[in-house]
Each structure stands twice: as C-alpha cells, then as structure tokens.
N, C-alpha and C. Protein backbone atom coordinates (compact mmCIF):
# COMPACT_ATOMS: atom_id res chain seq x y z
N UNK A 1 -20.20 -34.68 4.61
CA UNK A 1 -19.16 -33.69 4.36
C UNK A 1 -19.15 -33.34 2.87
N UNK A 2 -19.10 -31.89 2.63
CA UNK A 2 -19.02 -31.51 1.11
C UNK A 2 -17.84 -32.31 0.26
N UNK A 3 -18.20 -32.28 -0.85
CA UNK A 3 -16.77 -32.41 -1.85
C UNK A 3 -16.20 -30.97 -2.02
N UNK A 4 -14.84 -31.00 -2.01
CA UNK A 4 -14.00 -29.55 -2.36
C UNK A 4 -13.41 -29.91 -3.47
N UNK A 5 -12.65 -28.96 -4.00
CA UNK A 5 -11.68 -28.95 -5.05
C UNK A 5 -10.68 -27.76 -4.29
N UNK A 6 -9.84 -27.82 -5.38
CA UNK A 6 -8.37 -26.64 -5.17
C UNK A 6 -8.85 -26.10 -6.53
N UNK A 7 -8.16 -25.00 -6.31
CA UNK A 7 -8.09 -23.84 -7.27
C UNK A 7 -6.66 -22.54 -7.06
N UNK A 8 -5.93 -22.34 -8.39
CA UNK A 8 -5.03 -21.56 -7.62
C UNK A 8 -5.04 -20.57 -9.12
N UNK A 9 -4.67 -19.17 -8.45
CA UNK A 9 -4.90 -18.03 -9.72
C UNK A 9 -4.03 -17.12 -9.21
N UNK A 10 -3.42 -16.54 -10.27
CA UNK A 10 -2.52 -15.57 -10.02
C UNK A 10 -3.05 -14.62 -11.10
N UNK A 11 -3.77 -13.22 -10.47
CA UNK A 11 -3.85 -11.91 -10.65
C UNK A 11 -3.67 -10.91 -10.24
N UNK A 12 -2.24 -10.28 -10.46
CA UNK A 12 -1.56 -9.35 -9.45
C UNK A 12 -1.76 -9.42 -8.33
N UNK A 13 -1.88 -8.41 -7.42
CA UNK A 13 -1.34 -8.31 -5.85
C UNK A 13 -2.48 -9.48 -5.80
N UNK A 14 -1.84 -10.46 -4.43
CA UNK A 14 -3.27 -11.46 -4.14
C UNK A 14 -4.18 -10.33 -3.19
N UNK A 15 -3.55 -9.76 -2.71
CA UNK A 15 -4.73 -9.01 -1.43
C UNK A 15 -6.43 -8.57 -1.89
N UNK A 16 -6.27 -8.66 -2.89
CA UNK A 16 -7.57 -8.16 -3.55
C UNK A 16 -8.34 -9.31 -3.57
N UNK A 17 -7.85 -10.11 -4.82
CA UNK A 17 -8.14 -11.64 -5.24
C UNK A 17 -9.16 -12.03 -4.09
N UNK A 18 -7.65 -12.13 -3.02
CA UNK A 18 -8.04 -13.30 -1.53
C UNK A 18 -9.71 -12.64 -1.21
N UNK A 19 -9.48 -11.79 -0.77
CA UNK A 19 -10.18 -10.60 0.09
C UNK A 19 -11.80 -10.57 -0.52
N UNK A 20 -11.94 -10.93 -2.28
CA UNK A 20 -13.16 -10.84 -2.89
C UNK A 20 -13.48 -12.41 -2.75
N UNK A 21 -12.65 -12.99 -3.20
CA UNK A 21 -12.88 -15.12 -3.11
C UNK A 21 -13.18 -15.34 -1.49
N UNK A 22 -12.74 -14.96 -0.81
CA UNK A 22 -13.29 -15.49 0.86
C UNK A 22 -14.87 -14.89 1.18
N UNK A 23 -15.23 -14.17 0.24
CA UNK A 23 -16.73 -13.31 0.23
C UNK A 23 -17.73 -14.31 -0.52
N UNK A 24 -17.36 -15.54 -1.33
CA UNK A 24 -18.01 -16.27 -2.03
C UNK A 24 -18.79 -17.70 -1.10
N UNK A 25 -20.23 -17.49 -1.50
CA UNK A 25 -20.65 -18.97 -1.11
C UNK A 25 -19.89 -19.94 -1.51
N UNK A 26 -19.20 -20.82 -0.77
CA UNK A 26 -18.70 -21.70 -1.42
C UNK A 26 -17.45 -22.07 -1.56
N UNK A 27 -17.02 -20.86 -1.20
CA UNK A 27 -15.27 -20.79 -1.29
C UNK A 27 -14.95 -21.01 0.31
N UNK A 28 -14.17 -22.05 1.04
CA UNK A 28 -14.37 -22.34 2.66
C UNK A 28 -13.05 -21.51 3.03
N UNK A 29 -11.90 -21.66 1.82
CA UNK A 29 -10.82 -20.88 2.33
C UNK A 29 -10.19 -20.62 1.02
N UNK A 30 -10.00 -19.17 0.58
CA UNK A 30 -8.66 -18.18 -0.04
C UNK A 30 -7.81 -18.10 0.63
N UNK A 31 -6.49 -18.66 0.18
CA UNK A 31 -5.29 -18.20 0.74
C UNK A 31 -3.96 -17.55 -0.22
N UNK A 32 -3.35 -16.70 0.54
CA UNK A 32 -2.56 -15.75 -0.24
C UNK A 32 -1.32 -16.47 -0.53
N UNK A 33 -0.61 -16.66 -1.41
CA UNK A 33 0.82 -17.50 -1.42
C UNK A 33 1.33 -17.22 -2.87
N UNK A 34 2.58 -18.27 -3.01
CA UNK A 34 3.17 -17.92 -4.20
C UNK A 34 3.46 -19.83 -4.57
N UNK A 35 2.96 -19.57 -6.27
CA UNK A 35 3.00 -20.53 -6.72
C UNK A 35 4.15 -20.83 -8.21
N UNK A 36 5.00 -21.54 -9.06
CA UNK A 36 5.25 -21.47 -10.17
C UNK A 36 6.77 -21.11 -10.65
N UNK A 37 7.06 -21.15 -9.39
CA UNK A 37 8.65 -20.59 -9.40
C UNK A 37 9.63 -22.14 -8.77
N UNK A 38 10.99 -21.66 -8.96
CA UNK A 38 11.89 -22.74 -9.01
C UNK A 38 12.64 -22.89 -7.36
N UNK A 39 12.58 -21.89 -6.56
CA UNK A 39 12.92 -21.46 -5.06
C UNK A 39 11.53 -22.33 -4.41
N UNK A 40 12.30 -23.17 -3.31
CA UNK A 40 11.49 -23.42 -2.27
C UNK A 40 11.29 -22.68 -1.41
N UNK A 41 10.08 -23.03 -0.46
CA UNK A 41 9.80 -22.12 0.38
C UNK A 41 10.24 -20.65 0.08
N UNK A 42 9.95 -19.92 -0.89
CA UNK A 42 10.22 -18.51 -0.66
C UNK A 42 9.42 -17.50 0.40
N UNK A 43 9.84 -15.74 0.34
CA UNK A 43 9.21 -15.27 1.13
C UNK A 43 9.16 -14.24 0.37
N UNK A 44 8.52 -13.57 0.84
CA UNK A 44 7.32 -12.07 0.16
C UNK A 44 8.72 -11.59 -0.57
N UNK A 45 9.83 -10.88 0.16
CA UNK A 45 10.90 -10.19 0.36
C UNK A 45 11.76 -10.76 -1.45
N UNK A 46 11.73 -12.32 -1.51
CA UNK A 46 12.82 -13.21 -2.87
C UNK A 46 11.39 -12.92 -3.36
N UNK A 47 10.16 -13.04 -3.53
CA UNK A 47 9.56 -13.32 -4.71
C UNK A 47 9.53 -12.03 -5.32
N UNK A 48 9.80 -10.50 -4.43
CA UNK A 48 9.59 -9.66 -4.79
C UNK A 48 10.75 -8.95 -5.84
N UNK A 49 11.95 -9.76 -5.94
CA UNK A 49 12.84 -9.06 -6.74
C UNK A 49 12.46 -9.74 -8.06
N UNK A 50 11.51 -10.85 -8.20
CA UNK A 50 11.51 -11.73 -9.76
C UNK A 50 12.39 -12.42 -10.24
N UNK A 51 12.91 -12.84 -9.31
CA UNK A 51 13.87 -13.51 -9.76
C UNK A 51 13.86 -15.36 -9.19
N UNK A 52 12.71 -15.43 -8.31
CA UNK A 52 12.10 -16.97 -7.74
C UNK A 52 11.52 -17.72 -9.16
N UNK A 53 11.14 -17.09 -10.02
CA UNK A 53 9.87 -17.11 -10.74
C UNK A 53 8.49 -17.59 -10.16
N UNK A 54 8.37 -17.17 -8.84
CA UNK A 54 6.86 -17.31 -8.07
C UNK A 54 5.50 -16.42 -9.05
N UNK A 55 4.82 -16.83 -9.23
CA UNK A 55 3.53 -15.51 -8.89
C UNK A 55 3.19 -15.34 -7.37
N UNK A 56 2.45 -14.04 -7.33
CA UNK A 56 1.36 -13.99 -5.85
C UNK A 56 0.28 -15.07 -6.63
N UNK A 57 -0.29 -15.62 -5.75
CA UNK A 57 -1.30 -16.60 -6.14
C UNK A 57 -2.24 -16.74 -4.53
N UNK A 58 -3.75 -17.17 -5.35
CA UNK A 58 -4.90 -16.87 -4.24
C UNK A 58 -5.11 -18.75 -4.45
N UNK A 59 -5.09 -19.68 -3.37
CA UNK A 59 -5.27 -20.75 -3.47
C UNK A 59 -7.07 -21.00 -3.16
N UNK A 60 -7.70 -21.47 -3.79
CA UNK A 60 -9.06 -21.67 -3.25
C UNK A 60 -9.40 -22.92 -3.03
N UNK A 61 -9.70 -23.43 -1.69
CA UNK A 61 -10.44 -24.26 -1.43
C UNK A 61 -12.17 -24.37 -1.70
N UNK A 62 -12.70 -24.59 -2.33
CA UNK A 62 -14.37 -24.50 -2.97
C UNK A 62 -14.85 -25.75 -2.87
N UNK A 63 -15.93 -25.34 -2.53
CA UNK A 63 -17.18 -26.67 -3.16
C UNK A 63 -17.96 -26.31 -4.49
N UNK A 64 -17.78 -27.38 -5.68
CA UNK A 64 -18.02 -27.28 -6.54
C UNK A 64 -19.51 -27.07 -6.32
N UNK A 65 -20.35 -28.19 -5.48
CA UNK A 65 -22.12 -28.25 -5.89
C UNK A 65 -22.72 -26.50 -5.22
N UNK A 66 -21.99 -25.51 -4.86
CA UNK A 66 -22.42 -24.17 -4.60
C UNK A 66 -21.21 -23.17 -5.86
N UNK A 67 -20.36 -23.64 -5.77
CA UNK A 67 -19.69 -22.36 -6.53
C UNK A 67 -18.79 -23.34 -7.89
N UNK A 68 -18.72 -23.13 -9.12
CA UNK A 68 -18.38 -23.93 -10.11
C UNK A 68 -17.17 -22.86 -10.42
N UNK A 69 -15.95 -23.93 -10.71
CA UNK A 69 -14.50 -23.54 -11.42
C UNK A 69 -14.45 -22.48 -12.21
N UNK A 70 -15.85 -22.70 -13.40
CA UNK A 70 -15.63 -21.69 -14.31
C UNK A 70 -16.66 -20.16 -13.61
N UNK A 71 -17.03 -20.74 -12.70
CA UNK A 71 -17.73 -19.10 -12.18
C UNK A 71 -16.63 -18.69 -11.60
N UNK A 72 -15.73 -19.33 -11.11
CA UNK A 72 -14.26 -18.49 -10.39
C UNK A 72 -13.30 -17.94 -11.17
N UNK A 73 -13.27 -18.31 -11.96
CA UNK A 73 -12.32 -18.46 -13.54
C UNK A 73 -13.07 -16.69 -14.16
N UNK A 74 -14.84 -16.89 -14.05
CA UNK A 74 -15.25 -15.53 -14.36
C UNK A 74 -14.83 -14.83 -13.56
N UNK A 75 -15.02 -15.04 -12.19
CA UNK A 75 -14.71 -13.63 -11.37
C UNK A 75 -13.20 -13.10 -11.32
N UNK A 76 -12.51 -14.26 -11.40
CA UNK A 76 -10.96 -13.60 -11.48
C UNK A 76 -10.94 -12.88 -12.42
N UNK A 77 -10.90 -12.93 -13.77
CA UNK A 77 -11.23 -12.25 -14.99
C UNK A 77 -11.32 -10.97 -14.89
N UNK A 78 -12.88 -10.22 -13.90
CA UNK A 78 -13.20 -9.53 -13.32
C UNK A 78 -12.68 -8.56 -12.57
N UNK A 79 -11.59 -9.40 -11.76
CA UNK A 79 -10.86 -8.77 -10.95
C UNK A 79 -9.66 -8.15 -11.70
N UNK A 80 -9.28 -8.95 -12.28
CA UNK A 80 -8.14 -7.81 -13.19
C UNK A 80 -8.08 -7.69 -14.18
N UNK A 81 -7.02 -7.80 -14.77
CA UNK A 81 -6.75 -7.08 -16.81
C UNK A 81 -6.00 -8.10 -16.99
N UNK A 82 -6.95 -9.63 -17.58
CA UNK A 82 -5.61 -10.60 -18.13
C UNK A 82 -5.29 -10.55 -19.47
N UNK A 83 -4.98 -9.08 -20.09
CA UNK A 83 -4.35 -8.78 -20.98
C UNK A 83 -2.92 -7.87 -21.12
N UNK A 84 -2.70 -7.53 -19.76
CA UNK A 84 -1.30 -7.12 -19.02
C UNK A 84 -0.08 -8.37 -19.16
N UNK A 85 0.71 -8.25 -19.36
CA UNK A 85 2.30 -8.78 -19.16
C UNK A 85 3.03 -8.65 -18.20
N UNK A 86 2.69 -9.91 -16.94
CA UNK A 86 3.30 -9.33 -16.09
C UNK A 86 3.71 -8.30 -15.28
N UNK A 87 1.75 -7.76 -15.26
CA UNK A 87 1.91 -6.66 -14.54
C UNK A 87 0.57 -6.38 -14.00
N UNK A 88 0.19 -5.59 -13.25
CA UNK A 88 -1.61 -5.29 -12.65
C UNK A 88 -1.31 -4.15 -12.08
N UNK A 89 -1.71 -2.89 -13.13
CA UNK A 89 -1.60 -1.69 -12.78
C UNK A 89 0.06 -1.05 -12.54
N UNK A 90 -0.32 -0.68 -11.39
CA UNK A 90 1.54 -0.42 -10.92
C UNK A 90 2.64 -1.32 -10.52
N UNK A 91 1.53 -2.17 -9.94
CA UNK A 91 2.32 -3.67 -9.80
C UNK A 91 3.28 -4.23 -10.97
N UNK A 92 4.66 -3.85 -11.00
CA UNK A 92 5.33 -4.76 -12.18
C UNK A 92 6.15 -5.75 -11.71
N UNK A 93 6.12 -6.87 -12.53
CA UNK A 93 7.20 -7.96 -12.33
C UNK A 93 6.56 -8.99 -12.71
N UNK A 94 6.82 -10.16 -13.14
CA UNK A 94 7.00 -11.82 -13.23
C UNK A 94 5.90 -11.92 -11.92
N UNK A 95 5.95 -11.44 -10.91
CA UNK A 95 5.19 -12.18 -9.82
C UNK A 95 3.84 -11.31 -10.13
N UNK A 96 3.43 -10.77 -10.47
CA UNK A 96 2.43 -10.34 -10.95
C UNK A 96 1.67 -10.68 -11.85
N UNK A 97 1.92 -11.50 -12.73
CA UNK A 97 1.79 -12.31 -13.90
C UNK A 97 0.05 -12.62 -13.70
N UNK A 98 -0.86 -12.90 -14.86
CA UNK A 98 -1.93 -13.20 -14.94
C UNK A 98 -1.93 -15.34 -15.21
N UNK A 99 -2.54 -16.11 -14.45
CA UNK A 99 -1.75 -17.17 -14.45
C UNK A 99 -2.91 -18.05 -14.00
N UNK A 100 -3.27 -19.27 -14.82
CA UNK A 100 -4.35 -19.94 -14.16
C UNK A 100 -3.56 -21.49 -13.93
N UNK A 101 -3.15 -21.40 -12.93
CA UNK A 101 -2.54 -23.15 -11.77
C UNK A 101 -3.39 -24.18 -12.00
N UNK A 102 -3.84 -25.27 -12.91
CA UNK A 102 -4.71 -26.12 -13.18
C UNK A 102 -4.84 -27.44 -12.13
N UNK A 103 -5.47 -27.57 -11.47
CA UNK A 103 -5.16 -29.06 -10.81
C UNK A 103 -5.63 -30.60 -11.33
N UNK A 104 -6.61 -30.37 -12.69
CA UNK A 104 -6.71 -31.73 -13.04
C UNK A 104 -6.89 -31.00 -14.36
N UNK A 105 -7.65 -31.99 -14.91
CA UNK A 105 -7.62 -31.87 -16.87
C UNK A 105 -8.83 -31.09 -17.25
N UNK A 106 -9.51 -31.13 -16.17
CA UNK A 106 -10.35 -30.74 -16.43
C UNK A 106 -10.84 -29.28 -16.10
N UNK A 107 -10.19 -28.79 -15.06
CA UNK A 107 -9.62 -27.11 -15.17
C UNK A 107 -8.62 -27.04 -15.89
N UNK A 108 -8.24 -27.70 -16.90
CA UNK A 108 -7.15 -27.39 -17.99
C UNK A 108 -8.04 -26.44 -18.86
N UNK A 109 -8.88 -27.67 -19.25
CA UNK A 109 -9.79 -27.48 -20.25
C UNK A 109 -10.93 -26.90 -20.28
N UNK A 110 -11.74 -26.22 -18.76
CA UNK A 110 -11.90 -25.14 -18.42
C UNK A 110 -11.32 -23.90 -18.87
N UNK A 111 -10.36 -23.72 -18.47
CA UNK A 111 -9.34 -22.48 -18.05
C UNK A 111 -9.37 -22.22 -19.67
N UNK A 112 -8.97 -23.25 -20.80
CA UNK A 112 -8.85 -22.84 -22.03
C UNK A 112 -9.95 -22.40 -23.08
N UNK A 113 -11.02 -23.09 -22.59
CA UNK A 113 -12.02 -22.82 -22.67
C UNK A 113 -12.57 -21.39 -22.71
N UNK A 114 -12.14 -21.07 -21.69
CA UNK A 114 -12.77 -19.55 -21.20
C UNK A 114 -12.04 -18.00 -21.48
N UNK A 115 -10.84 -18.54 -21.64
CA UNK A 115 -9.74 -17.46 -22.17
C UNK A 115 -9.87 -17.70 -23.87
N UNK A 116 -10.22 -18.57 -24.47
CA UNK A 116 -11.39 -18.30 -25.93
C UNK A 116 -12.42 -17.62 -25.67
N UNK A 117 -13.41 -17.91 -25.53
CA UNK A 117 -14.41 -17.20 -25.15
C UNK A 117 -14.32 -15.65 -24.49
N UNK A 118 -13.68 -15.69 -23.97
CA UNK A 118 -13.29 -13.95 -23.39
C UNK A 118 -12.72 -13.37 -24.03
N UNK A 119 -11.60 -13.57 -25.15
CA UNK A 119 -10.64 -12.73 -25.94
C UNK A 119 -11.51 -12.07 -26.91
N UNK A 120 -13.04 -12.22 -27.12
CA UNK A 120 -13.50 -11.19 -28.03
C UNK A 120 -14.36 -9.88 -27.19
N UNK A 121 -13.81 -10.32 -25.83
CA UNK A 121 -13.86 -9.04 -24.74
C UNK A 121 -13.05 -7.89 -24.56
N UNK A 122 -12.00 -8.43 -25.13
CA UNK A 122 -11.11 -7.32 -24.78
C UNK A 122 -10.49 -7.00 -26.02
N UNK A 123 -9.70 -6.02 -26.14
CA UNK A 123 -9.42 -5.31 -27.26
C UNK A 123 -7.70 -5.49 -27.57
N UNK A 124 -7.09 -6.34 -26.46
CA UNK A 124 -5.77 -6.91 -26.69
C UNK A 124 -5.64 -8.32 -26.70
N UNK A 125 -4.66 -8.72 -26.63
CA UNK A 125 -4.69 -10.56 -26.19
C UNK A 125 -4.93 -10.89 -25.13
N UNK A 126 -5.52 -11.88 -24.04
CA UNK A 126 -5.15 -12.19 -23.58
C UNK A 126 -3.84 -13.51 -23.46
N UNK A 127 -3.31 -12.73 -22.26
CA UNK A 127 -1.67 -13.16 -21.58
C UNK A 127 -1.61 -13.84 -20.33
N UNK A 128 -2.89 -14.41 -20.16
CA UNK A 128 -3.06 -15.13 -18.70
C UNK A 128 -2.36 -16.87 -18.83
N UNK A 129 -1.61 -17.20 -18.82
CA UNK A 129 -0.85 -18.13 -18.42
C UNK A 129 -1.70 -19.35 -17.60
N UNK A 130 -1.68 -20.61 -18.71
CA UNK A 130 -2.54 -21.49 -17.91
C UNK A 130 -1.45 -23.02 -18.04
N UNK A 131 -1.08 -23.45 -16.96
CA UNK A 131 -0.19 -24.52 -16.48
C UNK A 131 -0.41 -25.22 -14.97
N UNK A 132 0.54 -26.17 -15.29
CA UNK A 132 -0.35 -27.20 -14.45
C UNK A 132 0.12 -26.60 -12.70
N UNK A 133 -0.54 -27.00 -12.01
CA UNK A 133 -0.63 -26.67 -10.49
C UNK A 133 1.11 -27.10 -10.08
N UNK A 134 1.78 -26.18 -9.54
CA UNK A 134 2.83 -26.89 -8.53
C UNK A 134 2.93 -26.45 -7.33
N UNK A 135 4.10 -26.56 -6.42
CA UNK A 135 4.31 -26.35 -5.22
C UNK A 135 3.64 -25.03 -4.85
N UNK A 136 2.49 -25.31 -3.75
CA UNK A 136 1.74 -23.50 -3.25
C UNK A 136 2.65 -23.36 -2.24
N UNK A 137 3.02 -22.37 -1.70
CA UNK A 137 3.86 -21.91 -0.51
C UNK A 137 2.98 -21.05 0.03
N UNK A 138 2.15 -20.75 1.15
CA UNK A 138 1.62 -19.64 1.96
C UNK A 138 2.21 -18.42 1.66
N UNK A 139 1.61 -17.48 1.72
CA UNK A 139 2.57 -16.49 1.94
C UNK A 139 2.26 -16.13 3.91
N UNK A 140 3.37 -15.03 4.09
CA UNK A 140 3.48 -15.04 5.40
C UNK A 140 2.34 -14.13 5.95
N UNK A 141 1.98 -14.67 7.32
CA UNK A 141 0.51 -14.29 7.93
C UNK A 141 -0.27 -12.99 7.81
N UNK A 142 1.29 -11.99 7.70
CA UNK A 142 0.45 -10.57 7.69
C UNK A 142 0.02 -10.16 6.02
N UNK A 143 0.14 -11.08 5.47
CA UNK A 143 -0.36 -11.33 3.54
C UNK A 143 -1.87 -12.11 4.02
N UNK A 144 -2.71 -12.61 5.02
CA UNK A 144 -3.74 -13.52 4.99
C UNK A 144 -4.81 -12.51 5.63
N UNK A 145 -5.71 -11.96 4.67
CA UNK A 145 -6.49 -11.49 5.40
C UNK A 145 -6.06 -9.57 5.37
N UNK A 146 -5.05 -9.39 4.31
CA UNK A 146 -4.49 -7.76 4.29
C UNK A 146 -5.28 -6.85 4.66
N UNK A 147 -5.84 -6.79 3.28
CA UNK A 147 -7.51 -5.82 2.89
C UNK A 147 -8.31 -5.64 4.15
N UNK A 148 -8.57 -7.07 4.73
CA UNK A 148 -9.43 -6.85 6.12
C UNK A 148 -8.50 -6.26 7.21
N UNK A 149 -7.92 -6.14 7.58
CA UNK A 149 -7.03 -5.45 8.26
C UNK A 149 -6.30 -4.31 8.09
N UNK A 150 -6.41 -3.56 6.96
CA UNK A 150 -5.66 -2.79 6.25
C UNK A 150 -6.48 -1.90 5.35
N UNK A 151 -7.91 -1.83 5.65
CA UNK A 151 -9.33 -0.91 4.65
C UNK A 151 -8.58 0.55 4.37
N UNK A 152 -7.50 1.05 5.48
CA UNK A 152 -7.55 2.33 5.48
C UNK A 152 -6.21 2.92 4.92
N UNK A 153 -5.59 1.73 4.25
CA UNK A 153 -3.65 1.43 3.88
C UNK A 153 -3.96 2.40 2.50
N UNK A 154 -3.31 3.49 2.07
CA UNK A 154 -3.78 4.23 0.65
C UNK A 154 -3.70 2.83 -0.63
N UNK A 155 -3.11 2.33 -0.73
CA UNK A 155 -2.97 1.33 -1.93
C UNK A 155 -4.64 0.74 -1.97
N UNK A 156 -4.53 0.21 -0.60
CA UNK A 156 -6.06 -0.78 -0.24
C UNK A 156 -7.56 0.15 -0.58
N UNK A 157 -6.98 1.37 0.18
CA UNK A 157 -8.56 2.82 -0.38
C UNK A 157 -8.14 2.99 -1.83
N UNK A 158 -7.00 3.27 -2.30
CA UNK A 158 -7.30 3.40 -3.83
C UNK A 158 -8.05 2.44 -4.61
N UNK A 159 -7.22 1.23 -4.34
CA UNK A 159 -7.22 0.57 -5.72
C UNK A 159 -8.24 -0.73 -5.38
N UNK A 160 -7.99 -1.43 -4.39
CA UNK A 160 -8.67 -2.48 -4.06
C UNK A 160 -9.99 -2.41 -3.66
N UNK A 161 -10.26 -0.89 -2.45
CA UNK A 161 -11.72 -1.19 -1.88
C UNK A 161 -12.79 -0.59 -3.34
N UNK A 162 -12.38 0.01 -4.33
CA UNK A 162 -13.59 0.03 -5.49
C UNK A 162 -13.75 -1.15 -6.22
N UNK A 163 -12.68 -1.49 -6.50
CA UNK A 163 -12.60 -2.84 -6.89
C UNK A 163 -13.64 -3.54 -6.31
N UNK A 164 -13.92 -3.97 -4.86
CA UNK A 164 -14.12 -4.60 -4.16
C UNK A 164 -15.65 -4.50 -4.91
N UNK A 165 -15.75 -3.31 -4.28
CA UNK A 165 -17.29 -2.21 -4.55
C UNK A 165 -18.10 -2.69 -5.53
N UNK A 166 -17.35 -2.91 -7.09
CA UNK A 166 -17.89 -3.36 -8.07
C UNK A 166 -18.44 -5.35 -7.98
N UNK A 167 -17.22 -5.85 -7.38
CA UNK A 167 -17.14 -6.83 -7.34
C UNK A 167 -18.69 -7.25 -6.56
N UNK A 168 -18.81 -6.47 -5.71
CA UNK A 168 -19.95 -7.14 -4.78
C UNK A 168 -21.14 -6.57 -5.68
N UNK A 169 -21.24 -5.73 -6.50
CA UNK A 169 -22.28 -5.44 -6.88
C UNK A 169 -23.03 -6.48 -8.14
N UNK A 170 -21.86 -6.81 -8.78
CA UNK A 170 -21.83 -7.56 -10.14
C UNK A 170 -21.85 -8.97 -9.12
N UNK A 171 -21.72 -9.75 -8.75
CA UNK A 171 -21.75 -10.69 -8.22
C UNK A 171 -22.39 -10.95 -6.75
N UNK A 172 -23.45 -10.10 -6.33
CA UNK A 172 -23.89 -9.82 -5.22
C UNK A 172 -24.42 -11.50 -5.06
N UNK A 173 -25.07 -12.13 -5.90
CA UNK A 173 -26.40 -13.20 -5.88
C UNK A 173 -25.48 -14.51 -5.14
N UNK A 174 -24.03 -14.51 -5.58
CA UNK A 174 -23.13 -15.44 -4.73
C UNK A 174 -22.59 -15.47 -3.81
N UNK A 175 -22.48 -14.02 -3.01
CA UNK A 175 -22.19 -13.73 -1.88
C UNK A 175 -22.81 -14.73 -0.55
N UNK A 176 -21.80 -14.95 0.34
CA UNK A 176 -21.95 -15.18 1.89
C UNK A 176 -23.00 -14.18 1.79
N UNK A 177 -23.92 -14.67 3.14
CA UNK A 177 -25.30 -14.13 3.60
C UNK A 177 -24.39 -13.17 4.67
C-alpha cells in the first residue's frame, strides 16, 4: 500500500482547485471543504457571509513517491493570484483568502520556502497565508465534483474551464493517463 500525505489549500472558489488536483498522478482524492474558521461544522450558506472565518479549501490526499508537496504548492500558485487579499477575481470575502493549511513542519517549511522564491514573480506581495492545518469540514456534496457536473454553468465556461485549459497544458507530463 502507498504512503499518502494530506494537503489542504485555500485558493478562491475550491471548484477549480478540486477539479485540476483530482487530474493529478498521484493525488487519490481532492476534496472541496472549508478549513480555518472558529464555527463547527459549517455550511456553504455561514461560510458565505465571512463571518465563520472558514476558507473554501481543496483537501488533498497524495502520494508523495509520484506527486511531491512542493509540485502541489507549484500548481496551486498557478491556479490563482496569491497576491489578492482575500479575494480571486470576483470572488470577495475572508473565505476566499489565498491560504496554505500545513500538516507537519515540514510543509511549514516547504510552503515558506516557496512563497520566497515566488515573490520575485510577481509584481505585488504575496498574501497567501501559511498556518498550521485545523478542523477540514467537507463541504456539501453538490460542492464535490462541481466543474464536472457543471462544464456548461457561465461562471464554470468563463472562468474555470480556461483555467483548466492552461492548467493541462503547462502540467500535461503529470496528468492521469
């Protein structure tokens, strides 16, 4: 049986996130949820006023000996603008937040690692938020799997399926067969 790790990231809406990380060798399960806030068990509906202090967050289950922390750490990156404040595009609020959930010391020191190294990428700060892992909450079923169910939703054709587009192109070599 493989070794796994956890992994949890918050970059705006998860539907994207999930939807590109479940496409990865290596990744066995992305799941959509909310992590970082003071409300138990919340639901889509409380995290959405900002006031839980949840993010959306993409939980990854991975095997390190096919897909490594900091190659996930790159692709999230990828996926959005972690030089936004609590926000990804139109998406505004606290739950939107750019946010890396650490589960040992060593995705601490990863995660810090790499947000050095990237800040002479971008032309603002990065604002991606790196703290330690707490309570993941699922989010609810029709959040698992959106994008795939939803290709034709205008938000999903705008914003997510180019996204996607790029994503598979720049990272084709790690892709599921």
């Amino acid at each position: 049986m493989a070794q796994t790790e956890i992994a949890t990231f918050g970059a705006g809406c998860f539907w994207c996130i999930e939807s590109a990380l479940n496409q990865l060798r290596g990744v066995n399960t992305a799941i959509s949820g909310y992590m970082g806030g003071q409300t138990r068990n919340p639901d889509y509906r409380q995290v959405c006023t900002g006031t839980t202090g949840h993010a959306e967050v993409v939980q990854v289950e991975f095997e390190p000996q096919q897909i490594s922390f900091e190659q996930l750490l790159q692709i999230v990156f990828f996926l959005h603008d972690p030089t936004q404040l609590n926000r990804q595009g139109n998406d505004i609020g606290t739950q939107y937040r750019s946010a890396i959930f650490y589960h040992s010391e060593q995705q601490h020191q990863q995660a810090v690692a790499l947000i050095k190294a990237a800040q002479p990428l971008f032309d603002l700060p990065i604002v991606t938020e790196v703290t330690a892992a707490s309570s993941f909450y699922p989010a609810e079923a029709y959040h698992q799997g959106y994008y795939l169910q939803n290709t034709n939703q205008p938000y999903c054709q705008f914003l997510i399926t180019p996204k996607l587009a790029k994503f598979r192109q720049t990272f084709a070599s790690l892709l599921k067969a």
